[in-house]
N, C-alpha and C. Protein backbone atom coordinates (compact mmCIF):
# COMPACT_ATOMS: atom_id res chain seq x y z
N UNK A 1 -32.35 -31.06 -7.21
CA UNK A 1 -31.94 -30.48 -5.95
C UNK A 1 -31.04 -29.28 -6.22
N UNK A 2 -31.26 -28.71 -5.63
CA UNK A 2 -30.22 -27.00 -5.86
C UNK A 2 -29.44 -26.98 -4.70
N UNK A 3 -28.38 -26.69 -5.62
CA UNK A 3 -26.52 -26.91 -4.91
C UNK A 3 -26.45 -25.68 -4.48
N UNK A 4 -26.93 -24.31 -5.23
CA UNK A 4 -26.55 -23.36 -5.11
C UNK A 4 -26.30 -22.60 -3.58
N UNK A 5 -27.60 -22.78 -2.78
CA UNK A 5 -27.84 -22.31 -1.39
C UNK A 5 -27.25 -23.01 -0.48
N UNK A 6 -26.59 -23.76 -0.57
CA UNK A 6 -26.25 -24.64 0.73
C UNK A 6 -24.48 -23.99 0.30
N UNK A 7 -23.99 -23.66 -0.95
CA UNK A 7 -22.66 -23.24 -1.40
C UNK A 7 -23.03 -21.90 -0.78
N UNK A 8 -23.75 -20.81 -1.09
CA UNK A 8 -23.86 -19.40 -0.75
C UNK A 8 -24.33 -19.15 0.30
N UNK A 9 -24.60 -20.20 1.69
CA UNK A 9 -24.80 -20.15 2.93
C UNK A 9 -23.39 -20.20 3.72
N UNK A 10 -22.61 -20.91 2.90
CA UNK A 10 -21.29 -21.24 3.39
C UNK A 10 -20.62 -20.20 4.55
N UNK A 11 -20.76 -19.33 3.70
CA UNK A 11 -20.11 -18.37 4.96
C UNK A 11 -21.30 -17.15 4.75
N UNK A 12 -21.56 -16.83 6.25
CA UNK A 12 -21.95 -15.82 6.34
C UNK A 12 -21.97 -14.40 6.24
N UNK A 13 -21.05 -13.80 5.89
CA UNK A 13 -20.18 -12.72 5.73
C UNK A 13 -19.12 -13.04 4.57
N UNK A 14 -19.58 -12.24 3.21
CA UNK A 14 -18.42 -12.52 2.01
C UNK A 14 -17.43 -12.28 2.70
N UNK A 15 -16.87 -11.19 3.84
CA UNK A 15 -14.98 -11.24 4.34
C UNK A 15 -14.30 -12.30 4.10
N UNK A 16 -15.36 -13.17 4.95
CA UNK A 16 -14.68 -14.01 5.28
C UNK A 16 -13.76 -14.84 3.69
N UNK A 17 -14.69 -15.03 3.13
CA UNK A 17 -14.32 -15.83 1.93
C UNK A 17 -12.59 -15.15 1.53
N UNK A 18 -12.47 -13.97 1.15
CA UNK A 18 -11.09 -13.64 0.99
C UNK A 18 -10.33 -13.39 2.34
N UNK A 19 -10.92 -13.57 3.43
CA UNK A 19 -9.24 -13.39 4.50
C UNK A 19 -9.12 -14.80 4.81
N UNK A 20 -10.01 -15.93 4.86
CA UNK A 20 -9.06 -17.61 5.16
C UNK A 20 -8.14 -17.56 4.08
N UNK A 21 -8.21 -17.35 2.69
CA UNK A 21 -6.59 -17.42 1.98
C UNK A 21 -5.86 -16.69 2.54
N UNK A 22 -6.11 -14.87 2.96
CA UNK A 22 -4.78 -14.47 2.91
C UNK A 22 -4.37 -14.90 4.32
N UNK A 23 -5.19 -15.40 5.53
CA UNK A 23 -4.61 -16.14 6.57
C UNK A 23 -3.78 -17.54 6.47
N UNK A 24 -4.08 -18.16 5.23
CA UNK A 24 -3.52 -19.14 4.91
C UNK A 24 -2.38 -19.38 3.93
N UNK A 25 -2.22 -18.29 3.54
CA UNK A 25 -0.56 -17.58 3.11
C UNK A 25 0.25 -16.95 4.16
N UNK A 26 -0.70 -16.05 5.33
CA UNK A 26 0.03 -15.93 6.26
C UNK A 26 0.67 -16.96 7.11
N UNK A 27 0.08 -17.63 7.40
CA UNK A 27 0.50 -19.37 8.25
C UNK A 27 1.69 -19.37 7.60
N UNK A 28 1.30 -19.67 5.98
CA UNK A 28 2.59 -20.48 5.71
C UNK A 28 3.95 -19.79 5.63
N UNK A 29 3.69 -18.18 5.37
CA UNK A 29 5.12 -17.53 5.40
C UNK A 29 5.54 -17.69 7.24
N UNK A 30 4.71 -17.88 8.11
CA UNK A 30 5.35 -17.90 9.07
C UNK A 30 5.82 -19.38 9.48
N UNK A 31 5.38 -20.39 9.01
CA UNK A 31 6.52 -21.67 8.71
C UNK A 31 7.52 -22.15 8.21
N UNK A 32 7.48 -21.13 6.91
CA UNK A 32 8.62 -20.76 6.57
C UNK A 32 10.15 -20.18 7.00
N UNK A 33 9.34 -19.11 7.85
CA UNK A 33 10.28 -18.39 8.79
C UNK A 33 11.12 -19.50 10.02
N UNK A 34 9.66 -20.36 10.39
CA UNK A 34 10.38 -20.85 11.39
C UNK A 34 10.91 -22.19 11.08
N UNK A 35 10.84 -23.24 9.72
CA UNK A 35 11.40 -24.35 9.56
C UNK A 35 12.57 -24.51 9.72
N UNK A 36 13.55 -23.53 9.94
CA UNK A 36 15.16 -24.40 10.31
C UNK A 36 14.83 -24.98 11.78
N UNK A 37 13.61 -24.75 12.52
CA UNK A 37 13.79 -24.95 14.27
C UNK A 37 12.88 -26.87 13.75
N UNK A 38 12.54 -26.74 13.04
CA UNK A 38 12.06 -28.44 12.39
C UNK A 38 13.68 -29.61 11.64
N UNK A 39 14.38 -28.56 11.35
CA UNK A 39 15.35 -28.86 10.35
C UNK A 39 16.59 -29.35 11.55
N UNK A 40 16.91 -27.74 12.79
CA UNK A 40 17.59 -28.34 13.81
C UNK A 40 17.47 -29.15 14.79
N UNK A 41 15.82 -29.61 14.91
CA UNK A 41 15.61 -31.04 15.98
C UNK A 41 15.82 -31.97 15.24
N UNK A 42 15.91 -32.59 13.91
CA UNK A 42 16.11 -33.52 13.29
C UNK A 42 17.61 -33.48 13.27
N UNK A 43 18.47 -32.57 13.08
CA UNK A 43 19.89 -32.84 13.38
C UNK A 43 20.28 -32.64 15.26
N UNK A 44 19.81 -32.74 15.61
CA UNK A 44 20.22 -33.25 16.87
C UNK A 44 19.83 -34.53 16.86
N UNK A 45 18.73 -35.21 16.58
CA UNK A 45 18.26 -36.37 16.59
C UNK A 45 19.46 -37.10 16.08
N UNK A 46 19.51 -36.95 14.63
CA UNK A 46 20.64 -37.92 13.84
C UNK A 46 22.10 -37.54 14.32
N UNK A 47 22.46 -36.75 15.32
CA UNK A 47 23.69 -36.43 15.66
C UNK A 47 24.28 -35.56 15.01
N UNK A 48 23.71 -35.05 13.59
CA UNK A 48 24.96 -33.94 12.85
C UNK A 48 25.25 -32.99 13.68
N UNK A 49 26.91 -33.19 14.03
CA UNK A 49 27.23 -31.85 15.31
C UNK A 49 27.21 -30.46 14.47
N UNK A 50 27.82 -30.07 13.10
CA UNK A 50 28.21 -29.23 12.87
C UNK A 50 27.00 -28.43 11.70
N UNK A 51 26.06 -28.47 12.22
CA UNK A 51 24.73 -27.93 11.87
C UNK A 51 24.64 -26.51 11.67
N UNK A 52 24.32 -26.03 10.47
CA UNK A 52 24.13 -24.47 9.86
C UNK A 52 22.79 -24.93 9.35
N UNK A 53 21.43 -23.51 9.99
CA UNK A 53 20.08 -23.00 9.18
C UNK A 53 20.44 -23.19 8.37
N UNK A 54 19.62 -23.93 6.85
CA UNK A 54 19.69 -23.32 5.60
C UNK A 54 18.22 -22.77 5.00
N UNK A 55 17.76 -22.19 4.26
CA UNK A 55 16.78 -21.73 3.60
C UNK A 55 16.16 -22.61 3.17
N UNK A 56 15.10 -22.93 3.46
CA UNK A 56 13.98 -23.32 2.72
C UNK A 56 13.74 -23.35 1.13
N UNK A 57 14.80 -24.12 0.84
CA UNK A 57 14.59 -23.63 -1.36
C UNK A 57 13.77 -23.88 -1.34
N UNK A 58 13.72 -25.51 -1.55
CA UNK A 58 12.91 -25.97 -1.60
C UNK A 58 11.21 -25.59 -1.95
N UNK A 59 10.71 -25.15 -0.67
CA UNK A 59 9.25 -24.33 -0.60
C UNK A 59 9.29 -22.82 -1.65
N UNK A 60 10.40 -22.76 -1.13
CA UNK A 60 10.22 -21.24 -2.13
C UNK A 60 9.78 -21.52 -3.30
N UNK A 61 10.60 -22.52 -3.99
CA UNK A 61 10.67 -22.60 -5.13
C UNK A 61 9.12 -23.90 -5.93
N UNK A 62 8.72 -24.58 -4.98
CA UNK A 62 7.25 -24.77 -4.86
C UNK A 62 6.05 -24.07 -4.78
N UNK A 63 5.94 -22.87 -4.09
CA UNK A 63 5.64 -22.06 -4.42
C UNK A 63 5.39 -21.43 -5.34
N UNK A 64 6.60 -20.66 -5.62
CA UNK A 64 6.82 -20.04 -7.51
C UNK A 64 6.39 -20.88 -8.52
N UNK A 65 6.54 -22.19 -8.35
CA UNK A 65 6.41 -22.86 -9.19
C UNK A 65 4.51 -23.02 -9.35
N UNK A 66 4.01 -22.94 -8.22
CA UNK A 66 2.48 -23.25 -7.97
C UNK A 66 1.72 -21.63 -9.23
N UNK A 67 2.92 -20.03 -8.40
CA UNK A 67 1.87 -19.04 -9.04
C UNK A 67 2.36 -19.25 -10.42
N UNK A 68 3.22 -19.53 -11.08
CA UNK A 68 3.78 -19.72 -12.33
C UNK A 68 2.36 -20.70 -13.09
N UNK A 69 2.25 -22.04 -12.13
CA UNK A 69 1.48 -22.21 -13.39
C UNK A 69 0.18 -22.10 -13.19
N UNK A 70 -0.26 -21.19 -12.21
CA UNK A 70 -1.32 -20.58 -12.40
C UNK A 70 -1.95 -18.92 -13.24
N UNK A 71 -0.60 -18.67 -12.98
CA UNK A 71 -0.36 -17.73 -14.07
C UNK A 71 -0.66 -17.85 -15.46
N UNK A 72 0.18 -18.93 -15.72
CA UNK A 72 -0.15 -19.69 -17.11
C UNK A 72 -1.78 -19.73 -17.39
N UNK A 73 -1.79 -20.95 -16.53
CA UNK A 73 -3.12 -20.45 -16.84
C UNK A 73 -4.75 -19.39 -17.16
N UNK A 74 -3.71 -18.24 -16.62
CA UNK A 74 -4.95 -17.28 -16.57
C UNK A 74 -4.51 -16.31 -18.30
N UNK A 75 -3.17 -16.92 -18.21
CA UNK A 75 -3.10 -15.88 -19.30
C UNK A 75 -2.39 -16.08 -20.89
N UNK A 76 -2.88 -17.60 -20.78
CA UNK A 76 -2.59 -18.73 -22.01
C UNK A 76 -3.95 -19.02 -22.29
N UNK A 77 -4.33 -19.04 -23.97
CA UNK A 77 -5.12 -19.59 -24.65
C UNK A 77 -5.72 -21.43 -24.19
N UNK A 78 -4.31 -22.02 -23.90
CA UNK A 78 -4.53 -23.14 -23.18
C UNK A 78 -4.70 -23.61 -22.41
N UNK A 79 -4.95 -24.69 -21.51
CA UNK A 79 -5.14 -25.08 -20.19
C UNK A 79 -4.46 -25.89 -19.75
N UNK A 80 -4.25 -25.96 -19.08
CA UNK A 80 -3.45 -27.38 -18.64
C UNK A 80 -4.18 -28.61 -17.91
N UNK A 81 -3.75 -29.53 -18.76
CA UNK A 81 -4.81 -30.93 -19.06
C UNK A 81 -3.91 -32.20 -18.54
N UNK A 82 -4.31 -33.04 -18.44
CA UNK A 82 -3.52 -34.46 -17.44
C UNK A 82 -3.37 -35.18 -18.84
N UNK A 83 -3.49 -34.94 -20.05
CA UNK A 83 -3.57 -35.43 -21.62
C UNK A 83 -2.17 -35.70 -21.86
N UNK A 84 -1.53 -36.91 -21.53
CA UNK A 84 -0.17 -37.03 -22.10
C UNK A 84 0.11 -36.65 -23.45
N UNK A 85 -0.91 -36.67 -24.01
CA UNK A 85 -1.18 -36.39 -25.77
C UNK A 85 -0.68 -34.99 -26.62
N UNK A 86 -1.36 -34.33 -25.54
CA UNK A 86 -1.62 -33.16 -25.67
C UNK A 86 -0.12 -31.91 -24.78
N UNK A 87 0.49 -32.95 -24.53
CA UNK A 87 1.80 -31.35 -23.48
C UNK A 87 2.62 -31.08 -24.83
N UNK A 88 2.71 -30.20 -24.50
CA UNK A 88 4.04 -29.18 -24.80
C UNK A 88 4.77 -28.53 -24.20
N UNK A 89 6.07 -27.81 -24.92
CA UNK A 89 7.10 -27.70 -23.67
C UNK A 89 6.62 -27.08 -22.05
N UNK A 90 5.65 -26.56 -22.44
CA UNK A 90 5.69 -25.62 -20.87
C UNK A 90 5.09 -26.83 -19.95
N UNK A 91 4.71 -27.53 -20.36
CA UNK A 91 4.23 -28.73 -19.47
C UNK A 91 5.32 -29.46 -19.11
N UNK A 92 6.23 -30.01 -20.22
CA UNK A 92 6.89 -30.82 -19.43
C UNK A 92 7.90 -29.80 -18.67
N UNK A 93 7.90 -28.93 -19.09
CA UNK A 93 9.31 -28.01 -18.31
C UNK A 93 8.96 -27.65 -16.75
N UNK A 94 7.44 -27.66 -16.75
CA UNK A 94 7.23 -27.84 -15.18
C UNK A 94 7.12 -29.13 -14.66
N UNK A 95 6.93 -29.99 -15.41
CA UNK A 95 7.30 -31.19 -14.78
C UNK A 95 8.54 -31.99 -14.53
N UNK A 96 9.45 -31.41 -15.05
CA UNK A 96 11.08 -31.32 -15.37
C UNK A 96 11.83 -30.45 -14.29
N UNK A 97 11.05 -29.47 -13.81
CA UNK A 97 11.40 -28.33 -12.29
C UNK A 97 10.68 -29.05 -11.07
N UNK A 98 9.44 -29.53 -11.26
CA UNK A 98 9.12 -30.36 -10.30
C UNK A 98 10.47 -31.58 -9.89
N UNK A 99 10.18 -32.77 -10.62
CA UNK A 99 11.21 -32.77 -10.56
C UNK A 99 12.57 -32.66 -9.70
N UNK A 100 13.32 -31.61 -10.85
CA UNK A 100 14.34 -31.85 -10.26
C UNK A 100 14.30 -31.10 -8.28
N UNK A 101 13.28 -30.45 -8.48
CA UNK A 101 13.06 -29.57 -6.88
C UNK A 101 12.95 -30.83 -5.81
N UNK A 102 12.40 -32.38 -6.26
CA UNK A 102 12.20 -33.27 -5.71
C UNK A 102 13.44 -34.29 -5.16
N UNK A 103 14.04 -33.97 -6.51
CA UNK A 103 15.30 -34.58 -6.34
C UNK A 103 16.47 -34.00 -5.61
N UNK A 104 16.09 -32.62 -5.46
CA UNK A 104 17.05 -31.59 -4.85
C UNK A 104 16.61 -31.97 -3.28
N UNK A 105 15.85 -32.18 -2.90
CA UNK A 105 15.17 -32.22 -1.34
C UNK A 105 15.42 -33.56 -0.90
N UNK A 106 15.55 -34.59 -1.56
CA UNK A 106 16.06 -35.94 -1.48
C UNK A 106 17.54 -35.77 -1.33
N UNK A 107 18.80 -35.58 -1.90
CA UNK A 107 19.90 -35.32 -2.00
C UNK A 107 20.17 -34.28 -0.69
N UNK A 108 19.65 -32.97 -0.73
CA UNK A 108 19.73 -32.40 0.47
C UNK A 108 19.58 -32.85 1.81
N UNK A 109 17.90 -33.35 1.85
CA UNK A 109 18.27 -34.59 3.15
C UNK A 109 19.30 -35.54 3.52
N UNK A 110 19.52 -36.14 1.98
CA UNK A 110 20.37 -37.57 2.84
C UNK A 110 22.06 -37.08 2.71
N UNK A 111 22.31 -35.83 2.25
CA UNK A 111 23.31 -35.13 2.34
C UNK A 111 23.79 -33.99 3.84
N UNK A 112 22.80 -34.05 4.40
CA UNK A 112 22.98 -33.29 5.65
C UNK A 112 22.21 -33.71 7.09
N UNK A 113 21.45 -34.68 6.68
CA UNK A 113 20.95 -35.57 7.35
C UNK A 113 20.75 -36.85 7.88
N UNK A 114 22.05 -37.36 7.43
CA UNK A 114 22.12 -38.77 7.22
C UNK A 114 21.61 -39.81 8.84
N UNK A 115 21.09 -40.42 8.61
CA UNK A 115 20.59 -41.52 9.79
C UNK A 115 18.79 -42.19 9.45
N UNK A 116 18.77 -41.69 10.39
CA UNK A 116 17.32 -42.31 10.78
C UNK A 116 16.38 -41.56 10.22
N UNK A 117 16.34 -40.13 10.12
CA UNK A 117 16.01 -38.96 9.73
C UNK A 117 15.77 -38.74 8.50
N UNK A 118 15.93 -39.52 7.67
CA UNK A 118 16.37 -39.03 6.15
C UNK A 118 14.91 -39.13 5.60
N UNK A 119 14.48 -39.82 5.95
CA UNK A 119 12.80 -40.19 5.70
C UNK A 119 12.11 -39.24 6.00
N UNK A 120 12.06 -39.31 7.03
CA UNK A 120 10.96 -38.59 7.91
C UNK A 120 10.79 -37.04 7.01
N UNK A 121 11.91 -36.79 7.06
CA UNK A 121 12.01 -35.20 6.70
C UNK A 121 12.00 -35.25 5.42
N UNK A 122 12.19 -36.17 4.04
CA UNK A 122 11.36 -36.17 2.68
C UNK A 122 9.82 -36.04 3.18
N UNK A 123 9.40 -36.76 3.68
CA UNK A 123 8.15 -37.23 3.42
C UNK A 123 7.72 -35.76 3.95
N UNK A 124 8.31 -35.07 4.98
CA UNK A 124 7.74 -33.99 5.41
C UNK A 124 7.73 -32.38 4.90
N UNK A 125 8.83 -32.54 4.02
CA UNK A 125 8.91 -31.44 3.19
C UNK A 125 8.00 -31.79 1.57
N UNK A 126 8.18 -32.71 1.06
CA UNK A 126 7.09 -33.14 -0.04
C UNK A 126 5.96 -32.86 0.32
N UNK A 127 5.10 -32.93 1.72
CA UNK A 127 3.80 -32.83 1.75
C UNK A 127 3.99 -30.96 2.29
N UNK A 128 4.72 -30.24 2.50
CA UNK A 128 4.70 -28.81 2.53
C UNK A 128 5.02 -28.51 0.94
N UNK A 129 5.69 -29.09 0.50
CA UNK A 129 5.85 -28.47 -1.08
C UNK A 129 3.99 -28.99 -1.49
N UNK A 130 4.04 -29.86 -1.80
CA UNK A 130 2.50 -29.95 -2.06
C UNK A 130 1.59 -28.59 -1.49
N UNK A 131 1.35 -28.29 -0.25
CA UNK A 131 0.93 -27.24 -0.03
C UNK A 131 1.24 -26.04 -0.58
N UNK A 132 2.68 -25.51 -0.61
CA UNK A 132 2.92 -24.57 -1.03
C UNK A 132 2.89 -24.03 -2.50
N UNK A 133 2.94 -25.43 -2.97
CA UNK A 133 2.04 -25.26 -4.67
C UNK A 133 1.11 -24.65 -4.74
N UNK A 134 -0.14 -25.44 -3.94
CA UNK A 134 -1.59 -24.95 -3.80
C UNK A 134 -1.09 -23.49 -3.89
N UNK A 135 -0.22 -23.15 -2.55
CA UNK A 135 -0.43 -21.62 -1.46
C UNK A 135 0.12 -20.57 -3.22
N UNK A 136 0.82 -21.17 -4.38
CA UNK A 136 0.57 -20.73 -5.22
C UNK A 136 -0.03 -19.83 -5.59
N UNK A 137 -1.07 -21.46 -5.85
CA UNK A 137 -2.43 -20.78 -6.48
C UNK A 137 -3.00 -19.67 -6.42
N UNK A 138 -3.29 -19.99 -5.08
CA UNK A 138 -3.82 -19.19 -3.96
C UNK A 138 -3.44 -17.55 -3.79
N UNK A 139 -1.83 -17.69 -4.01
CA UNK A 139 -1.30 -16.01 -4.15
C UNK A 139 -1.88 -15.59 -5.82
N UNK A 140 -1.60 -16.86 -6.73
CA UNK A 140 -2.14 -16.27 -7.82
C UNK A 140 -3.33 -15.73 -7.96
N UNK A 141 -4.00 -15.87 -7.46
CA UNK A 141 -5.52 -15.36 -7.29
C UNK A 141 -5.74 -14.09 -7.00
N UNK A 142 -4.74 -14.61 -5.94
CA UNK A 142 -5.23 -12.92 -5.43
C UNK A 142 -4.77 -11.78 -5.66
N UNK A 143 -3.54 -11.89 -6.50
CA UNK A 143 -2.57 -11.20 -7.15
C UNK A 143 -3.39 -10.92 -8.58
N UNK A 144 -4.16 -12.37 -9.30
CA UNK A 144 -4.91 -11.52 -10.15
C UNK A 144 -6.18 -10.40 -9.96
N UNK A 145 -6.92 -10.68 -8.57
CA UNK A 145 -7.98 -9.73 -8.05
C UNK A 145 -7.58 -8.71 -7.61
N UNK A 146 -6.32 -8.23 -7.09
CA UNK A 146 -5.68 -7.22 -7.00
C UNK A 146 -5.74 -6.19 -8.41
N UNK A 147 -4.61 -7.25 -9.38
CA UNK A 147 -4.60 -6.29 -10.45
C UNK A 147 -5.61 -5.63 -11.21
N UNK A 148 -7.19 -7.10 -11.20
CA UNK A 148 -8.46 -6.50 -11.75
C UNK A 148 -8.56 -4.91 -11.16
N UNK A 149 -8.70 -5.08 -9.74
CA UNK A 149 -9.35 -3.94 -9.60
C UNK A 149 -8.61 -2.88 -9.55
N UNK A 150 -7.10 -2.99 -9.43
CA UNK A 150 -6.03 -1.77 -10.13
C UNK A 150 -6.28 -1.40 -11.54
N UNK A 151 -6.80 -2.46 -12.11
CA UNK A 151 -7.87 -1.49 -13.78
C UNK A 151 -8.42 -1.29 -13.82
N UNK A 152 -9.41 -1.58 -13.16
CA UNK A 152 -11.36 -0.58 -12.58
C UNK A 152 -11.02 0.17 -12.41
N UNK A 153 -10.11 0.31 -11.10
CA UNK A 153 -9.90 1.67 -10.57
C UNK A 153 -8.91 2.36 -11.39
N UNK A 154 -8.03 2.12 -12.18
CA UNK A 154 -7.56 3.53 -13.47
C UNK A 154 -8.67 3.57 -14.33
N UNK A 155 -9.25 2.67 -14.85
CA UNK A 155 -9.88 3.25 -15.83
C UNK A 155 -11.70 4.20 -15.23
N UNK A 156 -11.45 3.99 -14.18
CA UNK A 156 -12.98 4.95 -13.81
C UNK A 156 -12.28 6.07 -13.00
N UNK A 157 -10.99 6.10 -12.47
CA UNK A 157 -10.16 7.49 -12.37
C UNK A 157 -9.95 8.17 -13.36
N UNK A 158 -9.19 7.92 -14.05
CA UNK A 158 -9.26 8.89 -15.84
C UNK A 158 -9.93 8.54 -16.68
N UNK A 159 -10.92 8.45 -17.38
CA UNK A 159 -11.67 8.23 -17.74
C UNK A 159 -13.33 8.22 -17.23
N UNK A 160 -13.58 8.80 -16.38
CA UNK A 160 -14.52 9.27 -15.58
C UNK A 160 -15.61 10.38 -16.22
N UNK A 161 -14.48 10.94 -17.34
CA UNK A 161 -15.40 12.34 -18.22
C UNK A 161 -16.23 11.86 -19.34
N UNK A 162 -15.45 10.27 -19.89
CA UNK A 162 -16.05 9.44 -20.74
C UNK A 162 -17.74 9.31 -20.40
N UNK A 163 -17.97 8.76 -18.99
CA UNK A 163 -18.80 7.86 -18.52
C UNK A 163 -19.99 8.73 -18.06
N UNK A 164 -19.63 10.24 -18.36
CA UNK A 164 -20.97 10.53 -17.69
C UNK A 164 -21.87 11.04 -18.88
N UNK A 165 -22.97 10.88 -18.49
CA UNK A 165 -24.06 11.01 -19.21
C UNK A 165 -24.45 12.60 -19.29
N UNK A 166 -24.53 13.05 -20.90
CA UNK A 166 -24.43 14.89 -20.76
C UNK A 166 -25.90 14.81 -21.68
């Protein structure tokens, strides 16, 4: 049976294929923007009167952490493998930032959130860090298809006198 046509029917229009990511980086910088209004209904809920926005580390730093090791990957000899056997430092050192980013969002909650709340809002920022890993990826990608074609395009701008046929 051939997989191929029912994958390259998918979308009708290649656009589409690259603007659902960059719409789906857009989403998320604009949740970003707006998560203290998630952060200040949960402290009204639990009563904290003396409530200050704080920044989103957290995601940020899920994020970075997502294009980092996709980065890695595009531009390391190695791969990164689920092989307990097989890590070395850069493995565990992202699993060591994971981590502590986990433990930082735990402590932060039950440090400014204390009640009923303390849950809710782990469980709810872990599954946006999860995403924002992906949303990583996702920038990594496109940050590497960017740069490809910022070298097509120098090298067939200068180098243009090379290529023609005399």
């Amino acid at each position: 049976m051939d997989t191929i046509t029912s994958v390259a029917n998918q979308y009708p229009n290649d656009w589409l294929a690259y603007l659902w990511p960059l719409l789906f980086l857009v989403g998320l910088v604009l949740l970003q923007k707006y998560i203290y209004l998630f952060d200040q209904k949960l402290a009204a809920i639990s009563h904290v009167i003396p409530f200050h926005p704080k920044k989103p580390w957290s995601l940020y730093a899920a994020g970075a952490l997502g294009l980092v090791v996709y980065m890695y990957n595009i531009f390391s000899s190695r791969d990164i493998q689920l092989n307990l056997n097989d890590w070395f430092t850069f493995k565990w050192l992202v699993l060591a930032l994971a981590g502590v980013i986990v433990v930082g969002v735990v402590i932060e909650s039950i440090v400014f959130f204390g009640g009923r709340t303390v849950l809710f809002r782990i469980v709810v920022y872990l599954f946006l860090m999860v995403i924002y890993f992906y949303a990583g990826f996702v920038f990594g990608l496109l940050l590497a298809a960017v740069l490809a074609l910022l070298v097509l395009v120098y090298f067939i701008r200068y180098f243009k006198n090379l290529l023609t046929i005399q």
